[in-house]
N, C-alpha and C. Protein backbone atom coordinates (compact mmCIF):
# COMPACT_ATOMS: atom_id res chain seq x y z
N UNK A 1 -15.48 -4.12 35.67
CA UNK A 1 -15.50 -5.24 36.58
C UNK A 1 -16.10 -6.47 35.91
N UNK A 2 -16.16 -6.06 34.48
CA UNK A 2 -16.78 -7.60 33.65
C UNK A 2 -15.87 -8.97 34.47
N UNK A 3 -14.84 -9.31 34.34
CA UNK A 3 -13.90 -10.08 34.98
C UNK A 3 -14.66 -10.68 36.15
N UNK A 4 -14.97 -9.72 37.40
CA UNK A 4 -15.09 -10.66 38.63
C UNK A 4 -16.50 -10.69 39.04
N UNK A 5 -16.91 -9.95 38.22
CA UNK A 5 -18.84 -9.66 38.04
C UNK A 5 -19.49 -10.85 37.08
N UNK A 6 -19.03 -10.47 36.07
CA UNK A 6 -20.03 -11.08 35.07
C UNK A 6 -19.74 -12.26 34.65
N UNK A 7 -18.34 -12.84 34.69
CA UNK A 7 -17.82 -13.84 34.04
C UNK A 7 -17.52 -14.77 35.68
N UNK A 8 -17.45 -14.05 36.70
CA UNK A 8 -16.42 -15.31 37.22
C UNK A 8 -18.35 -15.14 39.03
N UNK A 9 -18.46 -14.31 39.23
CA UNK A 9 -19.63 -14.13 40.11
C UNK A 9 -21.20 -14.53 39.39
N UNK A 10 -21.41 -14.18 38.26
CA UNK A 10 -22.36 -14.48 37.32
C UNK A 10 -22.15 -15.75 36.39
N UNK A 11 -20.98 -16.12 36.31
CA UNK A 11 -20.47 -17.56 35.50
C UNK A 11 -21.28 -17.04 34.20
N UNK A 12 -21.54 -16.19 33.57
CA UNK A 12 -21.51 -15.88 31.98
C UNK A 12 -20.26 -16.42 30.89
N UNK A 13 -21.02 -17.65 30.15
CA UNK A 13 -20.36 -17.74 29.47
C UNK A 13 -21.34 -17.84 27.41
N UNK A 14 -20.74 -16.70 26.78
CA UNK A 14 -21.22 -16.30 25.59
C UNK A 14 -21.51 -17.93 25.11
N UNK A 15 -20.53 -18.50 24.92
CA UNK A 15 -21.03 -19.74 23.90
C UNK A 15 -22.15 -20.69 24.24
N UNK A 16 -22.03 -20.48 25.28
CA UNK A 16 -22.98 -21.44 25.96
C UNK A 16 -24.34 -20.64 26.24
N UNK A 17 -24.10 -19.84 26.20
CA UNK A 17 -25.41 -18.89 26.11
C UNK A 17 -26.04 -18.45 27.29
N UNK A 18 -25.65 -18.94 28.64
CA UNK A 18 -25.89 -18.72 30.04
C UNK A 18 -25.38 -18.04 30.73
N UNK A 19 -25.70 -18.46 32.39
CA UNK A 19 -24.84 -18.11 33.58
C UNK A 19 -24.93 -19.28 34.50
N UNK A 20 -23.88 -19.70 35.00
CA UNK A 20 -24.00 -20.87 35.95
C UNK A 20 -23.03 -20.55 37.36
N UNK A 21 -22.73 -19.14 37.16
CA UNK A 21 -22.02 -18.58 38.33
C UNK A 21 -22.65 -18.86 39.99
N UNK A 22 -22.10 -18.24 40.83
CA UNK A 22 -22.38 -18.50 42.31
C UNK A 22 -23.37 -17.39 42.64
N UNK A 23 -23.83 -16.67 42.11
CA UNK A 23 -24.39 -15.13 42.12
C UNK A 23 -25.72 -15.63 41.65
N UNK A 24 -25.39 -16.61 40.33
CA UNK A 24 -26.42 -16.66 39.48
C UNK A 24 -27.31 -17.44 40.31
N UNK A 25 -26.74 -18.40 40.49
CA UNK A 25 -27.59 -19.65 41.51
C UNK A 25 -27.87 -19.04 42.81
N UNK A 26 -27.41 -18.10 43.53
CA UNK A 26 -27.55 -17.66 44.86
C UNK A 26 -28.98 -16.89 44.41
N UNK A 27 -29.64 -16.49 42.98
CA UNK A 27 -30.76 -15.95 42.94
C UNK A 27 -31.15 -15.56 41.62
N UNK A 28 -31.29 -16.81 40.69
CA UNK A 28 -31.47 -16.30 39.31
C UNK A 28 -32.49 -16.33 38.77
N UNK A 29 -32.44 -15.55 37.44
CA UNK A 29 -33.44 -14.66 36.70
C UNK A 29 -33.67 -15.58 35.45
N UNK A 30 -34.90 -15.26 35.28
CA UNK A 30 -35.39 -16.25 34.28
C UNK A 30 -35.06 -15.54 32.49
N UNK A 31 -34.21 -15.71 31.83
CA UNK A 31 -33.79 -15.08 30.90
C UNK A 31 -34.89 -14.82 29.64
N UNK A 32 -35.96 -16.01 29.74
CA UNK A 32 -37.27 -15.61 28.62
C UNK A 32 -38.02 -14.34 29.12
N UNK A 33 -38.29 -13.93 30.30
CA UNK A 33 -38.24 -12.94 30.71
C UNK A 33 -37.78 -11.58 30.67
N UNK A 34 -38.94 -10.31 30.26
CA UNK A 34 -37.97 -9.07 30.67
C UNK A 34 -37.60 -8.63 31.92
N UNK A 35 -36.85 -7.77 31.96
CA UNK A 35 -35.61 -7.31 33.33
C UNK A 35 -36.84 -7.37 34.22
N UNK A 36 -37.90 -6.33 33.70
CA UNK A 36 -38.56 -5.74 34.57
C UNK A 36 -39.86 -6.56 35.20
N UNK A 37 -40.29 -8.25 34.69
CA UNK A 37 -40.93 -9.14 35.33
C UNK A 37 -40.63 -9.37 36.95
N UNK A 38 -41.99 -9.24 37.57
CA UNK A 38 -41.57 -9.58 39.13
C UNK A 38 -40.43 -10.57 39.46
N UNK A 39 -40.61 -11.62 39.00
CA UNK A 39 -39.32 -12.81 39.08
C UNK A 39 -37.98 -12.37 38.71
N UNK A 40 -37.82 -11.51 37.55
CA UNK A 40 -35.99 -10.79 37.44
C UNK A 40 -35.96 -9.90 38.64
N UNK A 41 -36.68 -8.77 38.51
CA UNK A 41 -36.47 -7.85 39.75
C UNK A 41 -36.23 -8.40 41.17
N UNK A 42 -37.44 -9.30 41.46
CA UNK A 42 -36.94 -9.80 43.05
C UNK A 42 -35.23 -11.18 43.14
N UNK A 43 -35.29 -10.84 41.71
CA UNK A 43 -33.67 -11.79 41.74
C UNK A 43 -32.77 -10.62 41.61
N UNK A 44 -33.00 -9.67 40.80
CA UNK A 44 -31.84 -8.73 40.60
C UNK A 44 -31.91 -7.81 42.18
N UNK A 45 -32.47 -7.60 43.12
CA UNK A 45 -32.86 -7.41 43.94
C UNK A 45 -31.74 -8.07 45.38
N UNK A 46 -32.34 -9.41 45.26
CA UNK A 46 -31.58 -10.24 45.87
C UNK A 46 -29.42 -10.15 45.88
N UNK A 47 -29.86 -10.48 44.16
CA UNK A 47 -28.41 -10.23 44.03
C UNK A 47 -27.53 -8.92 44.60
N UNK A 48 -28.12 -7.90 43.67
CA UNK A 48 -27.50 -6.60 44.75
C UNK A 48 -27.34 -6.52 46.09
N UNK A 49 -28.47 -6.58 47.17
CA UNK A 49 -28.09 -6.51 48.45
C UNK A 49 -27.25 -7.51 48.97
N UNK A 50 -27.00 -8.63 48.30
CA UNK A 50 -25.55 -9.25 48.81
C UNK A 50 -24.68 -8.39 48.27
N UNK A 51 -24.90 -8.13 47.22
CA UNK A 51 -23.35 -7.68 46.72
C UNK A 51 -23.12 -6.08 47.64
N UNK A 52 -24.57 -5.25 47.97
CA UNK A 52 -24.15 -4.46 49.34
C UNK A 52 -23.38 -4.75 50.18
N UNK A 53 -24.55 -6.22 50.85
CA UNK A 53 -24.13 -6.48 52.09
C UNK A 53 -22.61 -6.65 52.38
N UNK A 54 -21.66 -7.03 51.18
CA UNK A 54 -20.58 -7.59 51.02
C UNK A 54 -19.40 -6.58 50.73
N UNK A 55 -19.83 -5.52 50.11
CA UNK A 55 -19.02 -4.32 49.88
C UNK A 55 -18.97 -3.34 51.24
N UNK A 56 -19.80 -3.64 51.81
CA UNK A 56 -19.48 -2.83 53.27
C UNK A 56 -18.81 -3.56 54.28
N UNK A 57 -19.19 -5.09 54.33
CA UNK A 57 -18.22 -5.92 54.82
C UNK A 57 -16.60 -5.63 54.07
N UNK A 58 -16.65 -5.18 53.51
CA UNK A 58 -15.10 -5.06 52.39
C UNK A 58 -14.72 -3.53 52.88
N UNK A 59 -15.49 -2.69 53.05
CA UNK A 59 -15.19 -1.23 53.60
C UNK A 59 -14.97 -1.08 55.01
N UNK A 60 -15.95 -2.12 55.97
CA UNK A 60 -15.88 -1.76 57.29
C UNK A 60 -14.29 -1.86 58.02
N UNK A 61 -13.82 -3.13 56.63
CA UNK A 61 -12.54 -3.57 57.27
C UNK A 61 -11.23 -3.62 56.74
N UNK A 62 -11.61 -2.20 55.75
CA UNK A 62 -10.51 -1.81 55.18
C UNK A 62 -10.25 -0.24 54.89
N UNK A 63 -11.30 0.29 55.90
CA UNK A 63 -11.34 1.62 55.87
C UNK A 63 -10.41 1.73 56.98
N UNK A 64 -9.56 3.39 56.70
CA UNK A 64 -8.60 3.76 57.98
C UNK A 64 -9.14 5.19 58.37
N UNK A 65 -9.18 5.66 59.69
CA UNK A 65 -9.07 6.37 59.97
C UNK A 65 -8.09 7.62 59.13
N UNK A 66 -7.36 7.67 59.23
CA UNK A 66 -5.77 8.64 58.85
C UNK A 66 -6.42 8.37 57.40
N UNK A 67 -7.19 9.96 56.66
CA UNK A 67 -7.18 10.28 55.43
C UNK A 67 -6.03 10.07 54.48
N UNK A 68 -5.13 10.14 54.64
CA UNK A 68 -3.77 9.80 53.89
C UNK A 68 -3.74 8.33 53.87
N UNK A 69 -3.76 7.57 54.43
CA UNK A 69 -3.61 6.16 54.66
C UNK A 69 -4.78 5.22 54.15
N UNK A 70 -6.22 5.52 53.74
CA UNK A 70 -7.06 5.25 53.60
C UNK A 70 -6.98 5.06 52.16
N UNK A 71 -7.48 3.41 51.62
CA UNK A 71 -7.26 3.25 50.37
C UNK A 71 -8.77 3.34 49.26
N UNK A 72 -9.96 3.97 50.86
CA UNK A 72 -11.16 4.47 50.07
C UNK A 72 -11.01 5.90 49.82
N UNK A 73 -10.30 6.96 50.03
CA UNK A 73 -9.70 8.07 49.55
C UNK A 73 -8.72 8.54 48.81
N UNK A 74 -7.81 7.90 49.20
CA UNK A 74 -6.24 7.98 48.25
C UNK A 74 -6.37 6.42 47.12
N UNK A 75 -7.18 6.73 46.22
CA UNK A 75 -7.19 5.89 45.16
C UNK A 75 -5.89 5.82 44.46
N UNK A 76 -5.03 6.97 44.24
CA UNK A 76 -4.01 6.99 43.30
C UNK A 76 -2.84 6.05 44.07
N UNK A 77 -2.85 5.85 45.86
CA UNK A 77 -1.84 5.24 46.05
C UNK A 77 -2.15 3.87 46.62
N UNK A 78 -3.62 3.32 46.37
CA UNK A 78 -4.01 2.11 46.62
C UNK A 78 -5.03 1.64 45.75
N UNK A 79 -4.85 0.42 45.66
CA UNK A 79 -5.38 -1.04 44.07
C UNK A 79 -6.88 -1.15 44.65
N UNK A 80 -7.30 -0.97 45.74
CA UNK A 80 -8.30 -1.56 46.04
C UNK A 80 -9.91 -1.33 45.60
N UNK A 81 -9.81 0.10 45.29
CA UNK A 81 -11.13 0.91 44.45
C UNK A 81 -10.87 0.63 43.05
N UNK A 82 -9.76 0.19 42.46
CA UNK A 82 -9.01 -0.01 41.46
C UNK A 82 -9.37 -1.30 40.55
N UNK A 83 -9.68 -1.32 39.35
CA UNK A 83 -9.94 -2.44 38.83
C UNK A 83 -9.49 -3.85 39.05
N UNK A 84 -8.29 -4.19 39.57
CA UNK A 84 -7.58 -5.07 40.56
C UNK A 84 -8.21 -5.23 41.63
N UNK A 85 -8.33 -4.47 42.20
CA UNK A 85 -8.88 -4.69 44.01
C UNK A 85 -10.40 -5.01 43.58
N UNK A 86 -11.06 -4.14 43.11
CA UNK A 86 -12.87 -4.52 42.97
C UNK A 86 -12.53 -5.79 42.36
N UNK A 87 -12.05 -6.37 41.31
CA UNK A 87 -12.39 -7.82 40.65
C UNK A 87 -11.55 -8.99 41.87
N UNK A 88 -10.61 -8.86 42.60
CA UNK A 88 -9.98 -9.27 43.45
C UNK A 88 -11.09 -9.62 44.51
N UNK A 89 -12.12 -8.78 44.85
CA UNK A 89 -13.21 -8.77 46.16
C UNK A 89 -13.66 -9.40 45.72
N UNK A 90 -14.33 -9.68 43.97
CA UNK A 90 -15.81 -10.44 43.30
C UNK A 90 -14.95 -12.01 43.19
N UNK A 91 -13.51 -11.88 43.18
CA UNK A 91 -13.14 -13.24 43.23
C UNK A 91 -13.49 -13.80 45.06
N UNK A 92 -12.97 -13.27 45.50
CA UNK A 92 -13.43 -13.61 47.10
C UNK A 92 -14.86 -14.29 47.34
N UNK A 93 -15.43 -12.88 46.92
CA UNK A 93 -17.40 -13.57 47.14
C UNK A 93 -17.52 -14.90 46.44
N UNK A 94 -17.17 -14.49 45.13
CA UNK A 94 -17.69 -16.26 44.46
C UNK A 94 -16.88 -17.24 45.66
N UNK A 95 -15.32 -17.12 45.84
CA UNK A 95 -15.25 -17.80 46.59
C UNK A 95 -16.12 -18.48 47.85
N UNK A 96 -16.47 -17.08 48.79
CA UNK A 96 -17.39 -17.45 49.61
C UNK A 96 -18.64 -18.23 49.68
N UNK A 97 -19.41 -17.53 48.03
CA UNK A 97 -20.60 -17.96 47.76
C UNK A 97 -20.31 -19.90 47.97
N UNK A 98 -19.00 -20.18 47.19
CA UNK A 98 -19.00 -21.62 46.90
C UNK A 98 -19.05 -22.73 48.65
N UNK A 99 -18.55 -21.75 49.76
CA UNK A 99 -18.62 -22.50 50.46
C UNK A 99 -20.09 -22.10 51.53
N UNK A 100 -20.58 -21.07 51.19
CA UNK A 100 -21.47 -20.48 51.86
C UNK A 100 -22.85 -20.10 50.98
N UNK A 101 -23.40 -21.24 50.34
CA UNK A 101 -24.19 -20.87 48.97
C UNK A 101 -25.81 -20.08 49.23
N UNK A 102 -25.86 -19.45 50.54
CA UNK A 102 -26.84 -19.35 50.84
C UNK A 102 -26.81 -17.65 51.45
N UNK A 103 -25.75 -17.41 51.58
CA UNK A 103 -24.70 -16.10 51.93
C UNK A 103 -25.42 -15.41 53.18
N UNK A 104 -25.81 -16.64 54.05
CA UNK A 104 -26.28 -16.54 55.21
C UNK A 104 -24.84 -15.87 56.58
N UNK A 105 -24.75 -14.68 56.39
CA UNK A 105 -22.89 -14.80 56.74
C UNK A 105 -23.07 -13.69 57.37
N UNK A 106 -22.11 -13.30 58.23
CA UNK A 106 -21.74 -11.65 58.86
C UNK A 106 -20.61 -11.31 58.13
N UNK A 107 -20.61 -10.28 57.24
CA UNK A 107 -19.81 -9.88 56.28
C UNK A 107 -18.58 -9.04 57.18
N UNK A 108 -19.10 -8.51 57.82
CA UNK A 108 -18.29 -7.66 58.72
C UNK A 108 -17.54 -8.50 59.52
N UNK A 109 -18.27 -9.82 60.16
CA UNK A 109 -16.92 -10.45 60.82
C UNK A 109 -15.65 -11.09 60.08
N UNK A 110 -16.83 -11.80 59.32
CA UNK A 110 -15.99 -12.99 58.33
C UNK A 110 -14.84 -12.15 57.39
N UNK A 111 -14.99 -10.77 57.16
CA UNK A 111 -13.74 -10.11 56.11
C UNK A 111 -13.00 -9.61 57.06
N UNK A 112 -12.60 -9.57 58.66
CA UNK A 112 -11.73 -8.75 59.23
C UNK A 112 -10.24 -8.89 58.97
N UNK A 113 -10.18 -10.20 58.57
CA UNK A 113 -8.69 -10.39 58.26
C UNK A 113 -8.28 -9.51 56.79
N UNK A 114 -9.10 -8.64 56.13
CA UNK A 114 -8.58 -7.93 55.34
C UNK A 114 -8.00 -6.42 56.05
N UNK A 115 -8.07 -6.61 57.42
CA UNK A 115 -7.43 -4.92 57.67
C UNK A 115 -5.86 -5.10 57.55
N UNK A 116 -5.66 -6.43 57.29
CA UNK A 116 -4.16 -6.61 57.33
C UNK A 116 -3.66 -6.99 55.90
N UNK A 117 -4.05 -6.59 54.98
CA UNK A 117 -4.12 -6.96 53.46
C UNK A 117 -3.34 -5.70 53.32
N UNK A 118 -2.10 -5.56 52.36
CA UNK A 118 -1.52 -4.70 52.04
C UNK A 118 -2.14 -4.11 50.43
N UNK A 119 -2.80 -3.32 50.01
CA UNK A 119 -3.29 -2.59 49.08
C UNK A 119 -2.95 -1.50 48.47
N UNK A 120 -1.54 -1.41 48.76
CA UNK A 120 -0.59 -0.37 47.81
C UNK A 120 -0.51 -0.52 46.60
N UNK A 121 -0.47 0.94 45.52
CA UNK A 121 -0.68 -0.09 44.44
C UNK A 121 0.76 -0.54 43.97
N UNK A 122 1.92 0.13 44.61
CA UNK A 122 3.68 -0.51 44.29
C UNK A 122 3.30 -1.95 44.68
N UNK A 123 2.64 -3.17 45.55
CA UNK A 123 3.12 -3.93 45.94
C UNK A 123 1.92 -4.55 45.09
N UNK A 124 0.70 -3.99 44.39
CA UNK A 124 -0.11 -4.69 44.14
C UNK A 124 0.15 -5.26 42.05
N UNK A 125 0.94 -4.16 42.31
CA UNK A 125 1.43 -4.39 40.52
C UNK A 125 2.38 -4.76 40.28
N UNK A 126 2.82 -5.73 41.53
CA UNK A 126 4.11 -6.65 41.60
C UNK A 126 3.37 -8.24 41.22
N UNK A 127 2.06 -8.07 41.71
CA UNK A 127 1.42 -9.40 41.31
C UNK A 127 0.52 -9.61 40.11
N UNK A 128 1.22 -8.98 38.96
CA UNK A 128 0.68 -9.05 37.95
C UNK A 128 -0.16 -8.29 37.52
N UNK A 129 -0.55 -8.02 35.90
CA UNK A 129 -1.74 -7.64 35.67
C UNK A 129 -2.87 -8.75 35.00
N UNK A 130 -3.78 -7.85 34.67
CA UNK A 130 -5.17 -9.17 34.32
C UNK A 130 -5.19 -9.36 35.52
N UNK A 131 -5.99 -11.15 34.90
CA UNK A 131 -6.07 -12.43 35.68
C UNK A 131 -5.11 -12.76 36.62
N UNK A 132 -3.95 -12.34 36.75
CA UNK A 132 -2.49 -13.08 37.49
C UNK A 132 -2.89 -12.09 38.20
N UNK A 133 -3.28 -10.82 38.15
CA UNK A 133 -3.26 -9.71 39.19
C UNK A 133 -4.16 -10.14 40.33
N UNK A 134 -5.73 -10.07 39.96
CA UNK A 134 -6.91 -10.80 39.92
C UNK A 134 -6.50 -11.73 41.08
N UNK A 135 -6.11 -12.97 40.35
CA UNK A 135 -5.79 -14.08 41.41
C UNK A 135 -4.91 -13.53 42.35
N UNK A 136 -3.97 -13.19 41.82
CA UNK A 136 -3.00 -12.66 43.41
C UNK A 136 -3.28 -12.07 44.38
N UNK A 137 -3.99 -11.00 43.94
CA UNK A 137 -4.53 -10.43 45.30
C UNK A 137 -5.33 -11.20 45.91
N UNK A 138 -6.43 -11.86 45.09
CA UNK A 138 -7.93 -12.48 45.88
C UNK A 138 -6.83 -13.78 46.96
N UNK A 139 -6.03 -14.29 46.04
CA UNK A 139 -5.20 -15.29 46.94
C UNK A 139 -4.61 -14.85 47.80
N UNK A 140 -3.85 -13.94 48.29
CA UNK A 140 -3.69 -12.87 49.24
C UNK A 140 -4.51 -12.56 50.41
N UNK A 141 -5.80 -12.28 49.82
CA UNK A 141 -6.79 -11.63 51.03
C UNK A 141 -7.47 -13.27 51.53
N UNK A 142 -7.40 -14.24 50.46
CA UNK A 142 -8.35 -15.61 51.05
C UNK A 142 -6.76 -15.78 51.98
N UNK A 143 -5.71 -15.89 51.74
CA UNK A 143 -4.95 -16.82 52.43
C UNK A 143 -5.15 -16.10 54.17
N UNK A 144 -5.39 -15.06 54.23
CA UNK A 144 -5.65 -13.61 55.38
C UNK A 144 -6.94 -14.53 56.11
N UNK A 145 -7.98 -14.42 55.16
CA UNK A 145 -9.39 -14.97 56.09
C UNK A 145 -8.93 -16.11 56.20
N UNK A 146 -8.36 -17.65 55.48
CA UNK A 146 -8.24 -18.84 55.99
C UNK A 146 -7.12 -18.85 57.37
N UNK A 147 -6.54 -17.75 57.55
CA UNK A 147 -5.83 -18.37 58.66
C UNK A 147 -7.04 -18.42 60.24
N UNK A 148 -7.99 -17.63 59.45
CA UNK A 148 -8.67 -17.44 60.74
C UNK A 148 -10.09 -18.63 61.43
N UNK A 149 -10.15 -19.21 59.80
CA UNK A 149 -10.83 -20.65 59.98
C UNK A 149 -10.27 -21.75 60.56
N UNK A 150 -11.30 -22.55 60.96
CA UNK A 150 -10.78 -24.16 61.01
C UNK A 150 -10.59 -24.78 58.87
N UNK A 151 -9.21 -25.56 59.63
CA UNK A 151 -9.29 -26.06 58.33
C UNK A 151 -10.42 -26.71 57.10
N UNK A 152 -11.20 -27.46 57.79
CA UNK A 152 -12.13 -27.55 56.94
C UNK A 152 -13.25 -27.22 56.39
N UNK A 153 -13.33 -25.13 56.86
CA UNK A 153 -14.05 -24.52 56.76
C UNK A 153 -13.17 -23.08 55.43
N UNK A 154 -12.13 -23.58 55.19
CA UNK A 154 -10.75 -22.64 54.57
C UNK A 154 -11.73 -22.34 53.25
N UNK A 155 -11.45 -21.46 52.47
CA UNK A 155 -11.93 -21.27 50.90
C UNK A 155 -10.74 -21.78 50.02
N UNK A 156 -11.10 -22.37 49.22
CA UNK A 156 -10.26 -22.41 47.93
C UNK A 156 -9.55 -21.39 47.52
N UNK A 157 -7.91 -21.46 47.11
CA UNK A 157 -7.15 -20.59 46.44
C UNK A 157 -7.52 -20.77 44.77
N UNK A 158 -7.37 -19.33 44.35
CA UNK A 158 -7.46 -19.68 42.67
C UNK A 158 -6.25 -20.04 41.99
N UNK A 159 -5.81 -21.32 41.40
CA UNK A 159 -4.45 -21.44 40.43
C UNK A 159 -4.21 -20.45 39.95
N UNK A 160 -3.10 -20.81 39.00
CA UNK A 160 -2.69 -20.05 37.88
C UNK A 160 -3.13 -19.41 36.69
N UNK A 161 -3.90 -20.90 36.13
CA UNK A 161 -4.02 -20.82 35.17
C UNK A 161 -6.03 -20.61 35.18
N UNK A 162 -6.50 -20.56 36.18
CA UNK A 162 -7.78 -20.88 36.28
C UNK A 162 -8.52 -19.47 35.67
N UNK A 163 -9.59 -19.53 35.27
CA UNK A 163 -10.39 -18.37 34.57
C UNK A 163 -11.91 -19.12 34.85
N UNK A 164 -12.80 -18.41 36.07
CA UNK A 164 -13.80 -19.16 36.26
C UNK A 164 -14.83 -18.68 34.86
């Protein structure tokens, strides 16, 4: 999940020697610092239980009843546990983070429009692999939650060519 974790939620970028991601700023760690200084921990801390809070918002409303149908059990016939679907969700959050930088949010309400997200993986490896995959889906599941906003509350779609 380097892709929607580290590079595009964490904004890690090697040359530059940082992180300027939405993750990073939602609670960052002082890098002269080891991991284990009170100040990293209560950031690495922070960070995780969003990224909880946010993965159960992602389960509550995409889990099915019908074991067969369920794309948190039948991994082999759905993208979503799938390196596609997990980097597809971390594109979402940054999304969110950008309009919600404080991730003051009900995860469970705000993701319901994903019970209607199709997560097969025949229809999900129609939208590419990588990055094109990546974006397609996350553009997929944002276009799902923006219908349910007011317009000037919508998230950003990711281009084409974009690589946060």
């Amino acid at each position: 999940m380097q892709y929607g974790l580290l590079e595009t939620l964490l904004g890690y970028k090697q040359k530059a020697g940082g992180y300027s991601g939405v993750l990073y700023k939602f609670s960052s760690f002082d890098r002269s610092q080891k991991f284990d200084s009170a100040h990293n921990q209560s950031a690495f801390k922070a960070q995780a239980g969003l990224l909880i809070r946010f993965l159960v918002g992602v389960q509550k409303n995409t889990k099915i009843a019908d074991p067969a149908a369920d794309p948190w059990t039948q991994t082999s016939q759905f993208a979503l546990l799938r390196p596609t679907g997990v980097n597809a969700c971390f594109l979402i959050l940054a999304r969110i983070l950008e309009r919600h930088p404080d991730a003051e949010l009900d995860f469970n309400a705000y993701l319901k429009p994903l019970r209607s997200v199709n997560f097969r993986r025949s229809y999900v490896a129609n939208l590419g692999g990588g990055w094109k995959g990546f974006r397609g889906l996350a553009n997929n599941m944002i276009r799902k939650i923006n219908k349910t906003l007011p317009k000037s509350r919508r998230l950003r779609l990711y281009g084409q060519k974009e690589k946060i």
